[in-house]
PDB file of N, CA and C in Angstrom:
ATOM      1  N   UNK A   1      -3.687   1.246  20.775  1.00  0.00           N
ATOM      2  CA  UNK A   1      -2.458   1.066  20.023  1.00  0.00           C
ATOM      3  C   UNK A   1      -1.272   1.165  20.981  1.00  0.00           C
ATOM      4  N   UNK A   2      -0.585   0.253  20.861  1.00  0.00           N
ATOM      5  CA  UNK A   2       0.654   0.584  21.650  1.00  0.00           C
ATOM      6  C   UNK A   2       1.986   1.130  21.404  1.00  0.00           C
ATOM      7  N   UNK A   3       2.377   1.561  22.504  1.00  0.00           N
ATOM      8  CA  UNK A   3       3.550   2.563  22.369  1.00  0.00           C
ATOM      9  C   UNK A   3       4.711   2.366  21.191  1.00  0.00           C
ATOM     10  N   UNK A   4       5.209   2.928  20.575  1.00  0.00           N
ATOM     11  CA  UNK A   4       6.460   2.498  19.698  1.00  0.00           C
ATOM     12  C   UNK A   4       7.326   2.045  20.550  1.00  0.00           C
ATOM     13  N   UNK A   5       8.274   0.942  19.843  1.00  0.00           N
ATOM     14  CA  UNK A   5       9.508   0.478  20.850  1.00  0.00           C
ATOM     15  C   UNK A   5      10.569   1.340  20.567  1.00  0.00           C
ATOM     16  N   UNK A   6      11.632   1.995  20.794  1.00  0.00           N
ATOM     17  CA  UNK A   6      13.024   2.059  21.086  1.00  0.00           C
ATOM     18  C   UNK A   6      13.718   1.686  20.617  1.00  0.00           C
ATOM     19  N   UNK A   7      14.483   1.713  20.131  1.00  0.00           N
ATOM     20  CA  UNK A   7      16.131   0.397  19.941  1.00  0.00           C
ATOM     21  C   UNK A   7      17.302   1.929  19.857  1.00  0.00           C
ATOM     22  N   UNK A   8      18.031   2.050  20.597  1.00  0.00           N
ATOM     23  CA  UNK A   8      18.934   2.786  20.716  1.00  0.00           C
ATOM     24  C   UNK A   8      20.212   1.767  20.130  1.00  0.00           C
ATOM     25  N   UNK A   9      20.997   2.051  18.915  1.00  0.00           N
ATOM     26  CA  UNK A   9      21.941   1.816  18.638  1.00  0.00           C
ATOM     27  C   UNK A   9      23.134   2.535  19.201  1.00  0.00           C
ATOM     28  N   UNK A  10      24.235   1.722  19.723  1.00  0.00           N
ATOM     29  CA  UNK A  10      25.594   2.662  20.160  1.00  0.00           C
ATOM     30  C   UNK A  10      27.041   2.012  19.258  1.00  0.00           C
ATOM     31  N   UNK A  11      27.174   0.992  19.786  1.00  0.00           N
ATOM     32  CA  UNK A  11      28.566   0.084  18.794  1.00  0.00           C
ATOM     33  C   UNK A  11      28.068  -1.008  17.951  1.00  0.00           C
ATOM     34  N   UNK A  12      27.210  -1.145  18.419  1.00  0.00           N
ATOM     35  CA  UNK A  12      27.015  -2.269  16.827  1.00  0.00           C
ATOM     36  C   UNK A  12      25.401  -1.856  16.142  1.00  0.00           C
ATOM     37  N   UNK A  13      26.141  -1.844  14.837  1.00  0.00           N
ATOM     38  CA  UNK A  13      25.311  -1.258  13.860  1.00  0.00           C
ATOM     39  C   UNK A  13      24.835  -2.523  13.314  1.00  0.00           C
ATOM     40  N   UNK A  14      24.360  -3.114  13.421  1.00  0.00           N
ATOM     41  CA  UNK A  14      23.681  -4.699  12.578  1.00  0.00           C
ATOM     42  C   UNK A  14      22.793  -4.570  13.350  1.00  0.00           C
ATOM     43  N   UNK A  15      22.140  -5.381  11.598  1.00  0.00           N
ATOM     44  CA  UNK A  15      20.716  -6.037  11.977  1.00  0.00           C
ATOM     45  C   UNK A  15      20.556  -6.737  12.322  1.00  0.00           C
ATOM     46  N   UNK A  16      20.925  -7.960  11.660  1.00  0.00           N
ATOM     47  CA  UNK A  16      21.313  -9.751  12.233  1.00  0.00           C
ATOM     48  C   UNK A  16      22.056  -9.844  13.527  1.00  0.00           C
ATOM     49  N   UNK A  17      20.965 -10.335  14.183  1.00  0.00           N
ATOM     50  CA  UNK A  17      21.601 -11.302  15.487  1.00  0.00           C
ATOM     51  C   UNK A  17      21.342  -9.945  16.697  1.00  0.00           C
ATOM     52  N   UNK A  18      20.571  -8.967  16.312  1.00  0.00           N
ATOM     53  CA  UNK A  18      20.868  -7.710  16.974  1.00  0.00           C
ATOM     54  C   UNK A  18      19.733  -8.284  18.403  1.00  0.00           C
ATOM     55  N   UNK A  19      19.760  -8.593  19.901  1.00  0.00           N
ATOM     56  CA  UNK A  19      18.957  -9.287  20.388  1.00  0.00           C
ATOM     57  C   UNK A  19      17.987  -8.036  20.572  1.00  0.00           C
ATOM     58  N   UNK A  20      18.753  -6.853  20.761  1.00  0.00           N
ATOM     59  CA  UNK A  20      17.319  -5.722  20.980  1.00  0.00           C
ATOM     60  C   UNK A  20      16.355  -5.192  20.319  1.00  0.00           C
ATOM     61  N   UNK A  21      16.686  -5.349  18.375  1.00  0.00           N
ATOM     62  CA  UNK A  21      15.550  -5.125  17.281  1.00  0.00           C
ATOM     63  C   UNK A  21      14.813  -6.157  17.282  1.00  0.00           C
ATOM     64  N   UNK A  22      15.835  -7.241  17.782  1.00  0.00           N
ATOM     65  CA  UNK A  22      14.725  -8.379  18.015  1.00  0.00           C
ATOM     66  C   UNK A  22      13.728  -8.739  18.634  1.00  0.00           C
ATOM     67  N   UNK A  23      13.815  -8.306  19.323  1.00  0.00           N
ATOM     68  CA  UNK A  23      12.794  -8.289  20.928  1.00  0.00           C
ATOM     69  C   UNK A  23      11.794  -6.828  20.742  1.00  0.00           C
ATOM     70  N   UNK A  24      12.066  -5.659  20.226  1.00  0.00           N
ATOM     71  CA  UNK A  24      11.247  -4.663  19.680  1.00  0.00           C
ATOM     72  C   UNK A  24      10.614  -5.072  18.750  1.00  0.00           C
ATOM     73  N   UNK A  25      10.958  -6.325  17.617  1.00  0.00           N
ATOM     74  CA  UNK A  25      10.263  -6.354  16.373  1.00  0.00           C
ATOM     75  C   UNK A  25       9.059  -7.227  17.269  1.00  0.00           C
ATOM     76  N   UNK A  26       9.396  -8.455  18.193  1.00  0.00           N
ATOM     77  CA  UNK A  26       8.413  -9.285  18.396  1.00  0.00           C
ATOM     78  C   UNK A  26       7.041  -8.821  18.427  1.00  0.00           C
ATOM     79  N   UNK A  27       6.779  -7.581  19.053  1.00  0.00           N
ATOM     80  CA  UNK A  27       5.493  -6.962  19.530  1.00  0.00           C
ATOM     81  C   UNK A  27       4.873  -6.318  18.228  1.00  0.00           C
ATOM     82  N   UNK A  28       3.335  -5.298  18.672  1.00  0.00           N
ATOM     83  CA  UNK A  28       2.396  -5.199  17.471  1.00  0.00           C
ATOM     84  C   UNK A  28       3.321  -3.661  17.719  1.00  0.00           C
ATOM     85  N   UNK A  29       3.745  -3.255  18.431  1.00  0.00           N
ATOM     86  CA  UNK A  29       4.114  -1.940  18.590  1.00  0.00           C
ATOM     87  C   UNK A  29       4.955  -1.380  17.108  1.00  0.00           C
ATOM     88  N   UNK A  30       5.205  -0.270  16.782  1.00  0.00           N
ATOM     89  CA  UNK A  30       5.801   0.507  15.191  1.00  0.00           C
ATOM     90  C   UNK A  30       7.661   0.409  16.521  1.00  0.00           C
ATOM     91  N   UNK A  31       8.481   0.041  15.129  1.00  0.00           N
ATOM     92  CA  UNK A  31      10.034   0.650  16.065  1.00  0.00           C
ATOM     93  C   UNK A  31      10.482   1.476  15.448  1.00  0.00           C
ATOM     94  N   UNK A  32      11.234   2.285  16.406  1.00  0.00           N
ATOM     95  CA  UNK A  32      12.030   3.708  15.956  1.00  0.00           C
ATOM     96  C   UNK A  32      13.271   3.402  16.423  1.00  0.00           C
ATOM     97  N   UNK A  33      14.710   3.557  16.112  1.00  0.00           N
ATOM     98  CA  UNK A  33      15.830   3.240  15.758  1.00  0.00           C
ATOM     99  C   UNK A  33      16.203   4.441  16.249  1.00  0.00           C
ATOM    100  N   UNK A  34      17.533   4.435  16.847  1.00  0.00           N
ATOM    101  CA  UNK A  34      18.004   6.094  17.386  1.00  0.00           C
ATOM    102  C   UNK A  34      19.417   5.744  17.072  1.00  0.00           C
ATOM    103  N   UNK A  35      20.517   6.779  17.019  1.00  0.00           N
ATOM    104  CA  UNK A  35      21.410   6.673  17.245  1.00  0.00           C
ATOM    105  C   UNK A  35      22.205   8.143  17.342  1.00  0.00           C
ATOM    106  N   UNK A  36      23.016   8.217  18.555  1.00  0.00           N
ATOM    107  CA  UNK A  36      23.148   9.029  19.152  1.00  0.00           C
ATOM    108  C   UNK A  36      24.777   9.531  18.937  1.00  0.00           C
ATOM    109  N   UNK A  37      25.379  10.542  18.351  1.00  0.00           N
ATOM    110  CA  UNK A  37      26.723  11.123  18.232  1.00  0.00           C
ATOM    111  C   UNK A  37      26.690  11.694  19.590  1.00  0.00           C
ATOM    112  N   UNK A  38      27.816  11.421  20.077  1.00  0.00           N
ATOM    113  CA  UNK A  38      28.565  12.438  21.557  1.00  0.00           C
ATOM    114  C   UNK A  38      29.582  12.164  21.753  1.00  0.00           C
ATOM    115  N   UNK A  39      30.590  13.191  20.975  1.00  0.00           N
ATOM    116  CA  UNK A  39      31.581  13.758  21.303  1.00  0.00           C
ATOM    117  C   UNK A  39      31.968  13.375  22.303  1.00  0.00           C
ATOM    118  N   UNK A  40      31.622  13.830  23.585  1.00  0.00           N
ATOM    119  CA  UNK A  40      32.125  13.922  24.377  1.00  0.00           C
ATOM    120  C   UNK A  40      32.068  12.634  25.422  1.00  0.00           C
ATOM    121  N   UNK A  41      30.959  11.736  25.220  1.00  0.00           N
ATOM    122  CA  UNK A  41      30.927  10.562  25.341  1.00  0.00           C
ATOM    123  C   UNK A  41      31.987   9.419  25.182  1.00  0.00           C
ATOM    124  N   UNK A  42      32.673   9.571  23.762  1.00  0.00           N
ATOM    125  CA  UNK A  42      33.784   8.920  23.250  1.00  0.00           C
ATOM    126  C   UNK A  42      35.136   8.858  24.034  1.00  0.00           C
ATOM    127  N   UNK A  43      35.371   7.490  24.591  1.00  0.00           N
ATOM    128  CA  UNK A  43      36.640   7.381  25.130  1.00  0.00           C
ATOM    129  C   UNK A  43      38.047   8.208  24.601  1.00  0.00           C
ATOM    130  N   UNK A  44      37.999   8.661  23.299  1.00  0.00           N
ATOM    131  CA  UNK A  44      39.275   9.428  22.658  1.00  0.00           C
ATOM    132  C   UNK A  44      38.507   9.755  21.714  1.00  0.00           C
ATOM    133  N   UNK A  45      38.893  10.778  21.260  1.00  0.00           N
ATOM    134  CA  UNK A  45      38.333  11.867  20.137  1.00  0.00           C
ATOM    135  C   UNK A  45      38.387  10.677  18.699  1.00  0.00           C
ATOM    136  N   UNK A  46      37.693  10.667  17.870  1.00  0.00           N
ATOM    137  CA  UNK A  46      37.379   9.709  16.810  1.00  0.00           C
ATOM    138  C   UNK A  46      38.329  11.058  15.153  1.00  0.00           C
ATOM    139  N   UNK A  47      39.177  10.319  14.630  1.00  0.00           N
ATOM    140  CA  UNK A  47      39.598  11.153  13.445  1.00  0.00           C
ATOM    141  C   UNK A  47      38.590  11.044  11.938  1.00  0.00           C
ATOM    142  N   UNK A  48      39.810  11.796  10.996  1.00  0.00           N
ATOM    143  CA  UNK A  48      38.645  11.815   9.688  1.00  0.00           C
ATOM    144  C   UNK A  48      38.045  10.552   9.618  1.00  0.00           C
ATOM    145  N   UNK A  49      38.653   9.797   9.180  1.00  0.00           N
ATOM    146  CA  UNK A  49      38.578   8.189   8.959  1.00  0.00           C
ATOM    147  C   UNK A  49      37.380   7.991   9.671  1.00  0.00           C
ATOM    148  N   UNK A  50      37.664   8.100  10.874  1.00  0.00           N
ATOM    149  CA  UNK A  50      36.686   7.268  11.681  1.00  0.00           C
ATOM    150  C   UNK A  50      35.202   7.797  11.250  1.00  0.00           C
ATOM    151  N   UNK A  51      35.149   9.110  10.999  1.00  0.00           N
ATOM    152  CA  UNK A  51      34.050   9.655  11.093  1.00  0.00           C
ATOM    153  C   UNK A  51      33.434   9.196   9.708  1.00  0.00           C
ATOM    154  N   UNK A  52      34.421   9.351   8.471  1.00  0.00           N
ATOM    155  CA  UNK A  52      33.611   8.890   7.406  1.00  0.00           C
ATOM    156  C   UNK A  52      33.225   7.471   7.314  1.00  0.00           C
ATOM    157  N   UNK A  53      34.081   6.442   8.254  1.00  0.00           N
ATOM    158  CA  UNK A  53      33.556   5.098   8.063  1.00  0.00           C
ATOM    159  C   UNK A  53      31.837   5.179   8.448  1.00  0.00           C
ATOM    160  N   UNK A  54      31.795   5.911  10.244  1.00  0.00           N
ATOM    161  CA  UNK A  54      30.738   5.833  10.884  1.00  0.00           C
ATOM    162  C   UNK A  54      29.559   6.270   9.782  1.00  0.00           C
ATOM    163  N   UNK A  55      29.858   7.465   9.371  1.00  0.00           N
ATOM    164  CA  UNK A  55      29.198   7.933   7.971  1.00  0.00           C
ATOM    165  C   UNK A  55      28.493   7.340   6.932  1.00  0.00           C
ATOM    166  N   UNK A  56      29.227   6.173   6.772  1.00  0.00           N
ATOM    167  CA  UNK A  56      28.858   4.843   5.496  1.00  0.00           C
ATOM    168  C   UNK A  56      28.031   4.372   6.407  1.00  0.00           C
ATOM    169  N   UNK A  57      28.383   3.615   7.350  1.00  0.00           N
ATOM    170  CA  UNK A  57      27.892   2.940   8.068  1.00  0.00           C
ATOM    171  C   UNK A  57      26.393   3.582   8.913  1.00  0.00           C
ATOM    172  N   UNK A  58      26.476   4.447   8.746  1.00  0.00           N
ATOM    173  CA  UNK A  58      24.967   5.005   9.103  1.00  0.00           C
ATOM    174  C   UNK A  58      24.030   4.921   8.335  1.00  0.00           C
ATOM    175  N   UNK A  59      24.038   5.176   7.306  1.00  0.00           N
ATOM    176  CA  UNK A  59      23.567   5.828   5.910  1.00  0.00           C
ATOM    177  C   UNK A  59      23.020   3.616   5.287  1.00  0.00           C
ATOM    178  N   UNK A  60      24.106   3.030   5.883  1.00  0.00           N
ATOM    179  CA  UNK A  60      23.814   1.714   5.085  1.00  0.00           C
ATOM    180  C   UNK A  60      22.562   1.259   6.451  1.00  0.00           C
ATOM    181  N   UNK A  61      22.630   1.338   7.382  1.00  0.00           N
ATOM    182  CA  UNK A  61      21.801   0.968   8.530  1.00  0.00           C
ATOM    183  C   UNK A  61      21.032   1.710   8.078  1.00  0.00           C
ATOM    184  N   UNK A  62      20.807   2.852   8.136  1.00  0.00           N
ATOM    185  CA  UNK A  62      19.047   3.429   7.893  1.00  0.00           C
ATOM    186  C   UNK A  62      18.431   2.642   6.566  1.00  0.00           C
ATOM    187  N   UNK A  63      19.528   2.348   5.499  1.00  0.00           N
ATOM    188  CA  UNK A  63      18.995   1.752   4.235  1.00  0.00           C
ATOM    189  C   UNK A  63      17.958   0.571   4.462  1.00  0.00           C
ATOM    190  N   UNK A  64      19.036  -0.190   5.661  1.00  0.00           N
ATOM    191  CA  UNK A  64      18.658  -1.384   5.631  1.00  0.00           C
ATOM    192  C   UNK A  64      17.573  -2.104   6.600  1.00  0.00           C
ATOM    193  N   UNK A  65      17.393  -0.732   7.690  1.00  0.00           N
ATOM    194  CA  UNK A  65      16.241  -0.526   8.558  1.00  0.00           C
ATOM    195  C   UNK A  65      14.759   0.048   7.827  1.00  0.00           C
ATOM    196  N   UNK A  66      14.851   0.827   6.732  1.00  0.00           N
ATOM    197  CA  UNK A  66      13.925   1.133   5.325  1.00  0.00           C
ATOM    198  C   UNK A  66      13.315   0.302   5.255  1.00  0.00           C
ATOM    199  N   UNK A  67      14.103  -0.541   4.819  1.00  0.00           N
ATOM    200  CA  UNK A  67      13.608  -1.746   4.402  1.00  0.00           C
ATOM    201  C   UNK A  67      12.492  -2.323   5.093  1.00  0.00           C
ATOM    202  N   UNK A  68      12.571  -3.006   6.434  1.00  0.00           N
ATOM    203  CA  UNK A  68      11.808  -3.269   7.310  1.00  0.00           C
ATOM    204  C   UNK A  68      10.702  -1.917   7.567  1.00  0.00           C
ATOM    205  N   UNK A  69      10.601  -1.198   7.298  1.00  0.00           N
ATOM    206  CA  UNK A  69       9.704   0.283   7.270  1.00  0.00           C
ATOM    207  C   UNK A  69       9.993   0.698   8.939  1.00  0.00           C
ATOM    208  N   UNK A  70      11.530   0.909   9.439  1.00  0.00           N
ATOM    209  CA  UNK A  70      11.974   1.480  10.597  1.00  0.00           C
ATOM    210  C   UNK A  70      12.718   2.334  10.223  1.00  0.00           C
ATOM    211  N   UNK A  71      12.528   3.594  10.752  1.00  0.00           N
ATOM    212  CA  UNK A  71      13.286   5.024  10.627  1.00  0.00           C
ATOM    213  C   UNK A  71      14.555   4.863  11.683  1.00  0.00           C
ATOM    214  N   UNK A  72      15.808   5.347  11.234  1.00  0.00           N
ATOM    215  CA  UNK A  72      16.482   5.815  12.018  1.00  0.00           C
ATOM    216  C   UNK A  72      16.571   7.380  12.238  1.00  0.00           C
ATOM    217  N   UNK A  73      16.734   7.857  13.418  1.00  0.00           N
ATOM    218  CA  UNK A  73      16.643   9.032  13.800  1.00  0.00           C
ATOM    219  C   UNK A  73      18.264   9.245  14.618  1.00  0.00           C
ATOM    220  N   UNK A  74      19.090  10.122  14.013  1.00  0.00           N
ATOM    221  CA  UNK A  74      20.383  10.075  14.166  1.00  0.00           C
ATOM    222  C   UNK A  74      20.208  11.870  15.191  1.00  0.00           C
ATOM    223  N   UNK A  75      21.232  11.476  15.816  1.00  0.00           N
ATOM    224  CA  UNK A  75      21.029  12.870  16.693  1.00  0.00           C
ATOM    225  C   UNK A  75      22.347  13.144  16.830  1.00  0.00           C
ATOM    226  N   UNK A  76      22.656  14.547  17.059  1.00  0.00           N
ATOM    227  CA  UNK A  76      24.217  15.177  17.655  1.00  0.00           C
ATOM    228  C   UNK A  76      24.251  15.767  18.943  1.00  0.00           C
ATOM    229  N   UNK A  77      24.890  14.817  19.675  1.00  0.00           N
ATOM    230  CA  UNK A  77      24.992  15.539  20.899  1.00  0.00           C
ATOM    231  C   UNK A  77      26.161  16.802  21.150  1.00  0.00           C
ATOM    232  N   UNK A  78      26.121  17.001  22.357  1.00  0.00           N
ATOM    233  CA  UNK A  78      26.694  18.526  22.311  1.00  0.00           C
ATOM    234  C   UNK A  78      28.399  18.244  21.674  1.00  0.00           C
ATOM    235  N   UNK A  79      28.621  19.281  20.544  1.00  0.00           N
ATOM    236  CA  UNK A  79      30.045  19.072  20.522  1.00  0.00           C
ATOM    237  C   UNK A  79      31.273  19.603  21.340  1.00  0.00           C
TER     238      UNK A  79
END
């Protein structure tokens, strides 16, 4: 059986047209979806707003990765 693929999400949250779920889906391999919060990563600190958009927008990507039977696995890096 081969390894699970990867797909690390960072700025774009889509499915369509995404060339790297694409290229993970091609194979027999299972994909796992990541996406990674860091603070400190972020060119300027992100406000409320921002955070609750990212918020929706997470929550609709895992929905829509479900679908396809791919987990997203959301992580917090150090704050």
């Amino acid at each position: 059986m081969p390894h699970p693929a990867v797909v690390w999400f960072r700025e774009d949250l889509r499915l369509a047209d995404n060339p790297a779920l694409t290229a993970a889906s091609a194979g027999n391999a299972a994909v796992i979806a990541v996406y990674v919060f860091d603070v400190k990563a972020e060119p300027r600190a992100s406000g409320a707003a921002s955070r609750w958009w990212l918020h929706g927008a997470l929550e609709t990507l895992a929905a829509d990765l479900a679908a396809h039977d791919v987990p997203l696995l959301t992580i917090a890096g150090p704050q």
